[in-house]
C-alpha atoms as a PDB file:
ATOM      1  CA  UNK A   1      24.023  19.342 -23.850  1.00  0.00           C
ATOM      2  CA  UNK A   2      21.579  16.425 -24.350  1.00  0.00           C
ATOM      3  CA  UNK A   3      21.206  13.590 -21.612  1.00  0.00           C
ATOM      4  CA  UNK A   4      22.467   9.941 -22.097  1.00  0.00           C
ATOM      5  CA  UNK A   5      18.708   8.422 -22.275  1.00  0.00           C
ATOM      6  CA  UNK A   6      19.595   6.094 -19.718  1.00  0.00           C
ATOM      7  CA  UNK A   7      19.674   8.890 -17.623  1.00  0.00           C
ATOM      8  CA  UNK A   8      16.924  10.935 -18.576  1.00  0.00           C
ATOM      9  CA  UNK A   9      14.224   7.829 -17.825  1.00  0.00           C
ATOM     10  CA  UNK A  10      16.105   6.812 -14.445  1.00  0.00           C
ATOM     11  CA  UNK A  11      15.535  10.857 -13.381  1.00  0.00           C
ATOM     12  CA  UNK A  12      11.809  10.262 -14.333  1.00  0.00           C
ATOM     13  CA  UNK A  13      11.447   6.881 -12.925  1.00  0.00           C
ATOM     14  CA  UNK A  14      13.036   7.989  -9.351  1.00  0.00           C
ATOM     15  CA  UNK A  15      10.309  10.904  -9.591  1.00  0.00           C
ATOM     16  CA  UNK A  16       7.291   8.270 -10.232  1.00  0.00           C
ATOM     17  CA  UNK A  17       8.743   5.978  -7.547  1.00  0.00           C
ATOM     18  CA  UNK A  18       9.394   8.903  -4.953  1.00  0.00           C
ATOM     19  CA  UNK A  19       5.779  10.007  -5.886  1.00  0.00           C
ATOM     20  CA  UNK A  20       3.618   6.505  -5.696  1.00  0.00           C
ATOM     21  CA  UNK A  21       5.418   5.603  -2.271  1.00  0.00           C
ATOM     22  CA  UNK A  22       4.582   8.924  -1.028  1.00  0.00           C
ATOM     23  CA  UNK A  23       0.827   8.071  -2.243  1.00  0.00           C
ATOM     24  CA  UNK A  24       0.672   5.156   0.052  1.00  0.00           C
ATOM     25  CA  UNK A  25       2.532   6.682   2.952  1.00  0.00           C
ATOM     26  CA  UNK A  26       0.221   9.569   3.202  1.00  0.00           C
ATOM     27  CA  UNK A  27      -3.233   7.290   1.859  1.00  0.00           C
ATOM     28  CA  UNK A  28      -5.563   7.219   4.781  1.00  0.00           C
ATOM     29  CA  UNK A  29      -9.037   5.660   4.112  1.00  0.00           C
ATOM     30  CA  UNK A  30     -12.131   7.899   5.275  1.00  0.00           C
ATOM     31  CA  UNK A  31     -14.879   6.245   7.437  1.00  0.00           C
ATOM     32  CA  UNK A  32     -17.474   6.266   4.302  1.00  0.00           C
ATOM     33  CA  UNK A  33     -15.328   4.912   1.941  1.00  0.00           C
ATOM     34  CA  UNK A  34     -15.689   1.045   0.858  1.00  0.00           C
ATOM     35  CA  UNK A  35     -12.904  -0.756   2.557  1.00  0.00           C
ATOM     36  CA  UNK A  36     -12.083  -3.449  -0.566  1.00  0.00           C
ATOM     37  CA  UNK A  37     -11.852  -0.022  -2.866  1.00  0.00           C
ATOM     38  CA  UNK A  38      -9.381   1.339  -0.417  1.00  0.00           C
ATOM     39  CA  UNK A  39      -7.170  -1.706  -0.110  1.00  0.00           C
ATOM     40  CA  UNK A  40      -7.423  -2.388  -3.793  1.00  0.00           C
ATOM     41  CA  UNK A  41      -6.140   0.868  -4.983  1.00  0.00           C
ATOM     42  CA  UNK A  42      -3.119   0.680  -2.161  1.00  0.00           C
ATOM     43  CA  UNK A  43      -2.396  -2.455  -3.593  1.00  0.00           C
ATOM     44  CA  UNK A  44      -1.907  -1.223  -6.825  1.00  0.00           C
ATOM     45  CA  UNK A  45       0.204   1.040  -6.156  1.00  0.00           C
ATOM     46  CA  UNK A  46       2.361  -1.197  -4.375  1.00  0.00           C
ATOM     47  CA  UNK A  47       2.097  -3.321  -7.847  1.00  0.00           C
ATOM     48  CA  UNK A  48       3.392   0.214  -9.737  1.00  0.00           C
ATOM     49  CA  UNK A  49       6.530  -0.390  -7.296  1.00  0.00           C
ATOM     50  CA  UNK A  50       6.725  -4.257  -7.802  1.00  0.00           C
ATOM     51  CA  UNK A  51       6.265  -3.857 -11.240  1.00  0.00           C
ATOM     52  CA  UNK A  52       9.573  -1.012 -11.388  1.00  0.00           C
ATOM     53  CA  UNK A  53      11.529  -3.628  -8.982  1.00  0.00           C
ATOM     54  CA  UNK A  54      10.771  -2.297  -5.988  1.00  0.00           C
ATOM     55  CA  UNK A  55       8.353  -4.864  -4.270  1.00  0.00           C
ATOM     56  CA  UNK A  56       7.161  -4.076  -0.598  1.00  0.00           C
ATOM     57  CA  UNK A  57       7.602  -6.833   1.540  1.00  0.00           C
ATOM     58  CA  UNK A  58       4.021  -8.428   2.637  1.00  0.00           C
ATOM     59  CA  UNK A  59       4.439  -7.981   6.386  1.00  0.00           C
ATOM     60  CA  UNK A  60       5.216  -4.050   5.515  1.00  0.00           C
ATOM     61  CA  UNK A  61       2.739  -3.701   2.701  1.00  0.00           C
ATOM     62  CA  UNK A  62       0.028  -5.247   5.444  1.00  0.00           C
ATOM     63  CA  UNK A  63       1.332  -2.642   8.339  1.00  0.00           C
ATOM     64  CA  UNK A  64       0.749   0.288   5.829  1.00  0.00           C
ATOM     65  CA  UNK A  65      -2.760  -0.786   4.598  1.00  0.00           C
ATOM     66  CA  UNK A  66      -3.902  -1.677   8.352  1.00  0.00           C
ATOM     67  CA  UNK A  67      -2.432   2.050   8.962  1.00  0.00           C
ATOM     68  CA  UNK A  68      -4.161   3.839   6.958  1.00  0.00           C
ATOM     69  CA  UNK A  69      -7.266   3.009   7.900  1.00  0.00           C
ATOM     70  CA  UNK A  70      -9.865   4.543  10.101  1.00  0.00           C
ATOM     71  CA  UNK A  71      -9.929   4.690  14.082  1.00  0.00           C
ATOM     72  CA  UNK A  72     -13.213   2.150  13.304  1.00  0.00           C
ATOM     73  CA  UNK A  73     -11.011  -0.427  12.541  1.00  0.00           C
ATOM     74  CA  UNK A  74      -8.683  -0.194  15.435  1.00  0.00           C
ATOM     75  CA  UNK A  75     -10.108  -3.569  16.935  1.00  0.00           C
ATOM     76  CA  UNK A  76      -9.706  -5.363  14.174  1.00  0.00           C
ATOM     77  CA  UNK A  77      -6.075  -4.137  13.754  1.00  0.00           C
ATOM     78  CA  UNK A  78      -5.282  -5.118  17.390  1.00  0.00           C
ATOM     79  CA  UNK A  79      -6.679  -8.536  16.884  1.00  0.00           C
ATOM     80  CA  UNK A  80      -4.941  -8.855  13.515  1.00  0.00           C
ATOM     81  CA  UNK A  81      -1.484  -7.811  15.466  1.00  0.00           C
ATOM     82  CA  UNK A  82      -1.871 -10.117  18.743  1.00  0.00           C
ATOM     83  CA  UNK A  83      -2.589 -12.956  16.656  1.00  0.00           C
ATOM     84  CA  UNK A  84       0.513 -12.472  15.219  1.00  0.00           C
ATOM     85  CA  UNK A  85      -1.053 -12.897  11.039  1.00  0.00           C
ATOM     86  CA  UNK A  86       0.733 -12.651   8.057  1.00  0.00           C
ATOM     87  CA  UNK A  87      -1.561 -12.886   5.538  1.00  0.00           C
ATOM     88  CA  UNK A  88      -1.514 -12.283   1.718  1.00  0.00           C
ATOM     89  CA  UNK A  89      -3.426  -8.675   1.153  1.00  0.00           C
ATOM     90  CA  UNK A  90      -6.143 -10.382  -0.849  1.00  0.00           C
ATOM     91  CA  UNK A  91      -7.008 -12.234   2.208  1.00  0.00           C
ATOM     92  CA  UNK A  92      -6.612  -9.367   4.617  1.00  0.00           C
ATOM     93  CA  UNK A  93      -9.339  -7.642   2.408  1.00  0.00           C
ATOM     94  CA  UNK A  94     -11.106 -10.421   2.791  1.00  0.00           C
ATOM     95  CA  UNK A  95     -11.385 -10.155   6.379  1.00  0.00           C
ATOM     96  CA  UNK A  96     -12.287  -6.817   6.698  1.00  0.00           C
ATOM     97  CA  UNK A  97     -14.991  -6.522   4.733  1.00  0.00           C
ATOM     98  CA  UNK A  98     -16.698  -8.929   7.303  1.00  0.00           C
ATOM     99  CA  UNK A  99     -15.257  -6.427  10.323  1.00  0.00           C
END
């Protein structure tokens, strides 16, 4: 019996989705990788969900990038918290580069 397409493409779309957020759940930066290459590619695969209507809120997008990266960012991640930021990703790169 052949699928309704409809149903076919949602099976393979829940796949890709269950497979990118994994990605950038389990995506932890190591301490000689470039920090703006590390962000960037999280960030696109947060655009992969956007794109297939799943966006990531920013404040929860920010918590997962700041997470995953390396215990030599940790002040920087405390500051970022206390001050209470909520700052677009582009600008969070931003700022760590210069950390």
């Amino acid at each position: 019996m052949i699928k309704h397409p409809k149903q076919m493409f949602g099976q393979q779309a829940r796949t890709e989705r269950f497979g990118t957020v994994r990605a950038l759940h389990v995506c932890k930066m190591e301490e000689t990788r470039n920090v703006s290459t590390h962000v960037l590619k999280m960030e696109n695969r947060m655009g992969q969900l956007e794109r297939s209507g799943y966006p990531y809120p920013l404040d929860f997008a920010t918590n997962l990038i700041l997470n995953s990266l390396p215990k030599s960012y940790y002040t920087f991640i405390m500051i970022y918290n206390l001050n209470g930021w909520d700052k677009p990703i582009f600008e969070v790169n931003d700022m760590l580069k210069t950390a």
